[in-house]
C-alpha atoms as a PDB file:
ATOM      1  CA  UNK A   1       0.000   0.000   0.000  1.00  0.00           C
ATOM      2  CA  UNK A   2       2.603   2.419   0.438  1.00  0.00           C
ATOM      3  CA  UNK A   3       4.262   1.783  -2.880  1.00  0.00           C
ATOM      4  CA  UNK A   4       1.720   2.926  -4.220  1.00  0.00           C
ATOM      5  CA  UNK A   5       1.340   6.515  -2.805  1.00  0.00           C
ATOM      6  CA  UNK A   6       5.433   6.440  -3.039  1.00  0.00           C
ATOM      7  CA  UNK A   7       7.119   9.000  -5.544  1.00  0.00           C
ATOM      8  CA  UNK A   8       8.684   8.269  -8.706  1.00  0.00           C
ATOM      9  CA  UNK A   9      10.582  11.087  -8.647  1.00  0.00           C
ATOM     10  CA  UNK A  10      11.961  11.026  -5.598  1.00  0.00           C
ATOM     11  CA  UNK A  11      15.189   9.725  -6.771  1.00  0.00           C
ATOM     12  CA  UNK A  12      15.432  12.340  -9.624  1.00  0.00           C
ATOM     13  CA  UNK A  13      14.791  14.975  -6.854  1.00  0.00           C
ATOM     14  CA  UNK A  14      17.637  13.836  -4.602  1.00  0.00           C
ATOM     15  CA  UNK A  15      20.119  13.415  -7.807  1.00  0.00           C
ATOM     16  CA  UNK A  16      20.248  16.717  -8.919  1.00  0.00           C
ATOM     17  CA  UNK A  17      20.350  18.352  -5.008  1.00  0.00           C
ATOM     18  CA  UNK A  18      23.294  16.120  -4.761  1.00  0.00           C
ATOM     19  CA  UNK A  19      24.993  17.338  -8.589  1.00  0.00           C
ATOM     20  CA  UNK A  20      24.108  21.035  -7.545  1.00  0.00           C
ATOM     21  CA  UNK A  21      25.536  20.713  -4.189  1.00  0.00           C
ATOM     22  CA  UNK A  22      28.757  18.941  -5.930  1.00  0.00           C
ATOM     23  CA  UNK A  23      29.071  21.490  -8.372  1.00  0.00           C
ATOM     24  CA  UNK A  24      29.049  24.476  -5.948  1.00  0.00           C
ATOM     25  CA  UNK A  25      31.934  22.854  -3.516  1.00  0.00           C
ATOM     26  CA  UNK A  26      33.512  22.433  -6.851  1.00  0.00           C
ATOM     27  CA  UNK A  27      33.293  25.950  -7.943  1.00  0.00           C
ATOM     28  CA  UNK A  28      34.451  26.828  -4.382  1.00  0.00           C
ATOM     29  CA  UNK A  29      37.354  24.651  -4.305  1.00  0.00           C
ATOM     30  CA  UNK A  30      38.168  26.258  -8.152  1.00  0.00           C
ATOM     31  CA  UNK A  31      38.600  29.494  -6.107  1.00  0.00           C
ATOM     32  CA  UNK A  32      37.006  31.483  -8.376  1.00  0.00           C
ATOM     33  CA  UNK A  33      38.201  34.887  -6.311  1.00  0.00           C
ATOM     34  CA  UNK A  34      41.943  34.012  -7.566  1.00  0.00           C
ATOM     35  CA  UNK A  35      41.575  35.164 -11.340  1.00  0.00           C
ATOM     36  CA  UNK A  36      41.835  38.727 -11.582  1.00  0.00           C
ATOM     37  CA  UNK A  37      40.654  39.196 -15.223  1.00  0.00           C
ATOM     38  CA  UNK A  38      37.087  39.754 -14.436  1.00  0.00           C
ATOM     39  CA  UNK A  39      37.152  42.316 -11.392  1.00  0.00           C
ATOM     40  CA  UNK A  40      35.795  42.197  -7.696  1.00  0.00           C
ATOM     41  CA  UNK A  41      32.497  42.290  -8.539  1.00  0.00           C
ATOM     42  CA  UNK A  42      32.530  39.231 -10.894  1.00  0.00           C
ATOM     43  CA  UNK A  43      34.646  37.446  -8.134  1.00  0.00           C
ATOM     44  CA  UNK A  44      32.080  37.862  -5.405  1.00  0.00           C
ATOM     45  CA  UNK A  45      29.565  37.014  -7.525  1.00  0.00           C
ATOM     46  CA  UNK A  46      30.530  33.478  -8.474  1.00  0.00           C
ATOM     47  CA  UNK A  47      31.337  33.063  -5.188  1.00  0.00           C
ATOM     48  CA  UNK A  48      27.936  34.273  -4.542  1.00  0.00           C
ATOM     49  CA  UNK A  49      26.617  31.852  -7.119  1.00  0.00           C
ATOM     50  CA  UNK A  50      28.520  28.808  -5.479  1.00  0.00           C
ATOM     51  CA  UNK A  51      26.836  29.425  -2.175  1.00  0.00           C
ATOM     52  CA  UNK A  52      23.337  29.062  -3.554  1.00  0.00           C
ATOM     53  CA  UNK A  53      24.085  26.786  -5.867  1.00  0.00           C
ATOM     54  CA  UNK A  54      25.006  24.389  -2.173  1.00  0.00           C
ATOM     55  CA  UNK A  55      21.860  25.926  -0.823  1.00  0.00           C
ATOM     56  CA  UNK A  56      19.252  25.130  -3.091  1.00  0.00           C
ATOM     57  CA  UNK A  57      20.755  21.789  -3.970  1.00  0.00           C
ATOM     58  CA  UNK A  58      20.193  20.838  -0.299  1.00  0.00           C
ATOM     59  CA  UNK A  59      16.769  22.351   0.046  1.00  0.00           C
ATOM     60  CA  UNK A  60      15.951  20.378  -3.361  1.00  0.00           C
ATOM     61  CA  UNK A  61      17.801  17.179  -2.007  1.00  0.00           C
ATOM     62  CA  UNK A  62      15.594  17.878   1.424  1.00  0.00           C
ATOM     63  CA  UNK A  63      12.585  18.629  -0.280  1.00  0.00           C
ATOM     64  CA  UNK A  64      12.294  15.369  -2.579  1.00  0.00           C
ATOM     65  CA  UNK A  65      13.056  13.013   0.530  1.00  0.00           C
ATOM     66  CA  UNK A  66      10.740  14.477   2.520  1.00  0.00           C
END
């Protein structure tokens, strides 16, 4: 009975959470703020970018499961 009220996307969900959480650690650990060919303001903003990148990957990766 509960297999049936189960989602099919759950795993889908979870999956890309997980890629966009991996992909903003990577950008972090890419230091991003080390290149100097695109200014302070281009610098922060990846670095911006990586940090919600983590944060809605988890909420998505949360979200799904729950």
């Amino acid at each position: 009975m509960a297999t049936a009220n189960a989602d099919r996307l759950e795993p889908l969900g979870i999956g890309f959470g997980v890629l966009l959480v991996l992909i903003g650690i990577a950008t972090i650990a890419g230091t991003p703020w080390a290149h100097k060919s695109g200014g302070a303001l281009l610098m922060v903003g990846q670095g911006l970018g990586a940090v919600a990148a983590i944060v809605v990957g988890a909420g998505l990766a949360w979200l799904a499961r729950k």
